[in-house]
N, C-alpha and C. Protein backbone atom coordinates (compact mmCIF):
# COMPACT_ATOMS: atom_id res chain seq x y z
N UNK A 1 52.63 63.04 24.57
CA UNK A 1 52.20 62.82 23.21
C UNK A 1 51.45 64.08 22.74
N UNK A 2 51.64 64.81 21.27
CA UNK A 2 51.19 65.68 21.32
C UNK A 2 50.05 65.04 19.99
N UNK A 3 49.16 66.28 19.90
CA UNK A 3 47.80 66.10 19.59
C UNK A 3 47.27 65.46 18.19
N UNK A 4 48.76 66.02 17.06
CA UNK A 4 49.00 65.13 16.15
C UNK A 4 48.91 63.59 15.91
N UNK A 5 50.21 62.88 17.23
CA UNK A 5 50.28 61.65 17.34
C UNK A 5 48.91 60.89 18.05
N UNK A 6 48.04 61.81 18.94
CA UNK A 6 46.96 61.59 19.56
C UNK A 6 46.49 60.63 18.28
N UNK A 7 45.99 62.13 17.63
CA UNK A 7 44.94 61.43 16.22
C UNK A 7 45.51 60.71 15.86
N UNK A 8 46.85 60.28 15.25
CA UNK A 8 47.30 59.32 14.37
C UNK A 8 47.14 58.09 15.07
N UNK A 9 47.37 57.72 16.89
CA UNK A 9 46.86 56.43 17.18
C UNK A 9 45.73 56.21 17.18
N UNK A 10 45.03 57.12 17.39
CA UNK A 10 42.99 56.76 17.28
C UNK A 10 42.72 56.68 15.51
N UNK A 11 42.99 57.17 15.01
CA UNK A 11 43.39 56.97 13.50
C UNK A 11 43.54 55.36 12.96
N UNK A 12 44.78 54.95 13.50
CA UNK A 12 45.21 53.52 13.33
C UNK A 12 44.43 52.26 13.85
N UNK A 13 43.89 52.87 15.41
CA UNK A 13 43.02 52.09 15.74
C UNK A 13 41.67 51.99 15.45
N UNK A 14 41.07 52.74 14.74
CA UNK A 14 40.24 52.87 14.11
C UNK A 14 39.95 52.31 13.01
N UNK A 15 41.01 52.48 12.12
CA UNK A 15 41.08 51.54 10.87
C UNK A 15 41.17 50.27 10.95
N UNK A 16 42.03 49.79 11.96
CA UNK A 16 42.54 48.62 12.30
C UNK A 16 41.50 47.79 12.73
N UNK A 17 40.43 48.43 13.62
CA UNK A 17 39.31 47.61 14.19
C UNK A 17 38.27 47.22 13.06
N UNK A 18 38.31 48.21 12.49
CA UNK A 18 37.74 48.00 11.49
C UNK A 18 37.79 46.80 10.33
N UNK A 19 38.81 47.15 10.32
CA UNK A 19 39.54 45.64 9.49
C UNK A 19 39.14 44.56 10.00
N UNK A 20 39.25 44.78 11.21
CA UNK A 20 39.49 43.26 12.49
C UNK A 20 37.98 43.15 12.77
N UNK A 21 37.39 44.06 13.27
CA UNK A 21 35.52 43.48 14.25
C UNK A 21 34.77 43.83 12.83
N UNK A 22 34.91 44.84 11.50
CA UNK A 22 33.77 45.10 11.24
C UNK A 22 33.61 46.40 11.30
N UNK A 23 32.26 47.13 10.90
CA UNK A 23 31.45 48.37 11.10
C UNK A 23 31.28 48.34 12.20
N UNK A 24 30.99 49.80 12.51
CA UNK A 24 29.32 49.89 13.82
C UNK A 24 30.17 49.91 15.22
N UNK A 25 31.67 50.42 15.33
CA UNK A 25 32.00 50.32 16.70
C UNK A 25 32.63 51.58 16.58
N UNK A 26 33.07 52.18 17.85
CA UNK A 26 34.06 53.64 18.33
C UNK A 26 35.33 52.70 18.87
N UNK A 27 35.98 54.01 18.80
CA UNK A 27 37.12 54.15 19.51
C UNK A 27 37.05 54.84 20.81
N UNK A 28 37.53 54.06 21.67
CA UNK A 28 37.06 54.10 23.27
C UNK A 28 38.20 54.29 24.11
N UNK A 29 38.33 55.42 24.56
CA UNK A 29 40.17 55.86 25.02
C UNK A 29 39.16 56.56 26.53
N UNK A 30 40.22 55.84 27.51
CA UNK A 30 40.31 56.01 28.33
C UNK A 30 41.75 56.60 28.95
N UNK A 31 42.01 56.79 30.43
CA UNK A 31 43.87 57.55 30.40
C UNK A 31 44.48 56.57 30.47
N UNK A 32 44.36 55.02 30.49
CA UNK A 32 45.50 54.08 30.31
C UNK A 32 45.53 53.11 29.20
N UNK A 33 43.81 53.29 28.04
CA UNK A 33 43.73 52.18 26.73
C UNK A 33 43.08 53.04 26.16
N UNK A 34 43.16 52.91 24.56
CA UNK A 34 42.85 52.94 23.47
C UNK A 34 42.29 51.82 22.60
N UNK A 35 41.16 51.44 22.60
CA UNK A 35 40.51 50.42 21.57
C UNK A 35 39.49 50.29 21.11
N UNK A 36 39.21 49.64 19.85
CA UNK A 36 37.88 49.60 18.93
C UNK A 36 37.21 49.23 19.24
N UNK A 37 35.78 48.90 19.93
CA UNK A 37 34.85 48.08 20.17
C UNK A 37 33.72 48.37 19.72
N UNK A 38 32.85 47.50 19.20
CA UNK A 38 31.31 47.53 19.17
C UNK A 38 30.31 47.92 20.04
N UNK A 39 29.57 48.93 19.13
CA UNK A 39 28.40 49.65 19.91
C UNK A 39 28.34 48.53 20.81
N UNK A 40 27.80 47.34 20.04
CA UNK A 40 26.73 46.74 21.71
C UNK A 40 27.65 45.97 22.74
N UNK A 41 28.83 46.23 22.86
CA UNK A 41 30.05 46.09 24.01
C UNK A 41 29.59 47.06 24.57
N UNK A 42 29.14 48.42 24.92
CA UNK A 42 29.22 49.55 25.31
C UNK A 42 28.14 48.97 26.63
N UNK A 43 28.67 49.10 28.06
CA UNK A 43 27.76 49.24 28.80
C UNK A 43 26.39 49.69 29.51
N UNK A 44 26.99 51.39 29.03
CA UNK A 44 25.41 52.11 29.51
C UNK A 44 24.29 52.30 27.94
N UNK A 45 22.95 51.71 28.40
CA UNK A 45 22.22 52.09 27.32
C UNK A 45 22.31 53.23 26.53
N UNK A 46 21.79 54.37 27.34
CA UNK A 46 21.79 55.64 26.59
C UNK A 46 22.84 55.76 26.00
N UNK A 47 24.14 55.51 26.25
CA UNK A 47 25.24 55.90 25.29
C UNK A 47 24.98 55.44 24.21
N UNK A 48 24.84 54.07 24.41
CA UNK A 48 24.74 52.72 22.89
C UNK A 48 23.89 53.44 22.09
N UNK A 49 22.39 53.72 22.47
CA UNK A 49 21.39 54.51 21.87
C UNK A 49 21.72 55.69 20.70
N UNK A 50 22.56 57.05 21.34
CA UNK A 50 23.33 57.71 20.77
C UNK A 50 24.27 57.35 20.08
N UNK A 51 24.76 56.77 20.15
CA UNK A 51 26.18 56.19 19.30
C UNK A 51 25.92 55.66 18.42
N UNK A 52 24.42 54.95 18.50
CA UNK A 52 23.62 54.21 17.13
C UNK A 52 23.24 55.33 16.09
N UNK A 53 22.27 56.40 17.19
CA UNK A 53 21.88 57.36 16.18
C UNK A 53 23.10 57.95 15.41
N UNK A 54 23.92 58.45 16.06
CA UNK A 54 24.79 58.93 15.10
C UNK A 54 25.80 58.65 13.77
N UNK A 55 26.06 56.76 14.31
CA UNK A 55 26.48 56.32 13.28
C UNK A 55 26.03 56.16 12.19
N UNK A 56 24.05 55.49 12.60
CA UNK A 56 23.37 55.58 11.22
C UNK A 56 23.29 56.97 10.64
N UNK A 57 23.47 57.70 10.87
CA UNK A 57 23.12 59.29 10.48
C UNK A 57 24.59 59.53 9.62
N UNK A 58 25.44 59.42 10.42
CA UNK A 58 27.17 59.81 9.03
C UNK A 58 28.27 59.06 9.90
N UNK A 59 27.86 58.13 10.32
CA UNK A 59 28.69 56.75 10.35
C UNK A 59 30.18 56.45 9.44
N UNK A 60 29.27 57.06 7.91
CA UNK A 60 30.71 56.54 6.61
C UNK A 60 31.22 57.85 6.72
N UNK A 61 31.07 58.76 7.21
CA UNK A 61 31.98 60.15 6.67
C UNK A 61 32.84 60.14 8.15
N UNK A 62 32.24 59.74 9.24
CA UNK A 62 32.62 60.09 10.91
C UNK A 62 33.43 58.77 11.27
N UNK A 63 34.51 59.00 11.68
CA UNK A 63 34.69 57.95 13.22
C UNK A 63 34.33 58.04 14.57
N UNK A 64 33.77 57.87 15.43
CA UNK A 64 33.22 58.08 16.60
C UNK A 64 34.21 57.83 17.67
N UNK A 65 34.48 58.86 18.67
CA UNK A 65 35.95 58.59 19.39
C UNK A 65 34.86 58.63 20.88
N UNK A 66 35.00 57.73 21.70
CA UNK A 66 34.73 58.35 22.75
C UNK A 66 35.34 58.02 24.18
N UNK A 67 35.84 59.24 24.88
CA UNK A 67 36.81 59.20 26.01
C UNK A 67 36.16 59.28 27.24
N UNK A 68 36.21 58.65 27.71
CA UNK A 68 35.77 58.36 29.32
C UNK A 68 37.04 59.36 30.12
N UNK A 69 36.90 60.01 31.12
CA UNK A 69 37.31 61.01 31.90
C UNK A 69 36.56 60.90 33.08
N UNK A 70 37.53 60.96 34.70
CA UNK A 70 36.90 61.34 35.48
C UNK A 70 35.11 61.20 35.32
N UNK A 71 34.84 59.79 35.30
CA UNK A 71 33.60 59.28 35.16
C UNK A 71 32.57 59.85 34.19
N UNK A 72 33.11 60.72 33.71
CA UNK A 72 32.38 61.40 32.46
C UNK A 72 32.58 61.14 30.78
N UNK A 73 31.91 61.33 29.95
CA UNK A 73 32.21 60.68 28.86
C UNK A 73 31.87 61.65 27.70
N UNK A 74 33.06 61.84 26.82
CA UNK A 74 33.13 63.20 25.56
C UNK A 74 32.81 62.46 24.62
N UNK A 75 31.97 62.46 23.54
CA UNK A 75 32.06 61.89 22.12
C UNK A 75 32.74 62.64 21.14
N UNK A 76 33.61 63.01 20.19
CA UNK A 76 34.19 63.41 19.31
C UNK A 76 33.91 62.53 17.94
N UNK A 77 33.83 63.06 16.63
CA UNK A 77 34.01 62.87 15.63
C UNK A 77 35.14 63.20 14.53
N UNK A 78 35.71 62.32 14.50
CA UNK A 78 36.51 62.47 13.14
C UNK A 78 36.29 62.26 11.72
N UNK A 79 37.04 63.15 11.14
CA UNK A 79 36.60 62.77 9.41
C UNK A 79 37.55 62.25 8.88
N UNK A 80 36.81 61.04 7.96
CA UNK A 80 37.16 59.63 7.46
C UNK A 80 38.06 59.90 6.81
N UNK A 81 38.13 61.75 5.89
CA UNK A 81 39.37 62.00 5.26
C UNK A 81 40.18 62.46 5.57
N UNK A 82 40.37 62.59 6.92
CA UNK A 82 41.60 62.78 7.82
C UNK A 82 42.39 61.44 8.00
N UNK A 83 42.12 60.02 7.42
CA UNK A 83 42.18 58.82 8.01
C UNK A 83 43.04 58.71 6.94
N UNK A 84 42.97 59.20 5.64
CA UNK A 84 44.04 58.68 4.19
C UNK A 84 44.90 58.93 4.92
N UNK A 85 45.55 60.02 5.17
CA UNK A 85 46.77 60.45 5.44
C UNK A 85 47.49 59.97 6.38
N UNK A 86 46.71 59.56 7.73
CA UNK A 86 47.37 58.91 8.95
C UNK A 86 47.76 57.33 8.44
């Protein structure tokens, strides 16, 4: 899958969760799922913590992507007006 179609499924699922749970959750991609969940689904505190701050901070302009790797974890942001188009 190249990096285009990447975004366009975190894109979809993003919107989609949205639709479906509500505000206030990321997109949570790991190497075998992709899905929307709510901050307070998120296991480790400190993440939840961060993920709060940042949403209240530009929450409406950002989507919050975050990929778990080899036990480690990237946060990425996307912009909301990258989302018309997908």
């Amino acid at each position: 899958m190249d990096q285009a179609d990447h975004v366009a499924k975190v894109a979809e699922c993003a919107v989609n969760g949205e639709r479906a749970r509500g505000s206030g959750g990321v997109v949570l991609v790991n190497e075998t799922s992709m899905a929307y969940v709510l901050v307070d689904e998120i296991e480790s505190e400190e993440l939840r913590e961060s993920l709060r701050d940042g949403l209240s901070e530009d929450g409406t302009h950002f989507v919050y992507i975050v990929m778990e790797k080899d036990r480690q974890v990237h946060i990425w942001k996307l912009d909301r007006l990258n989302l018309v188009g997908s």
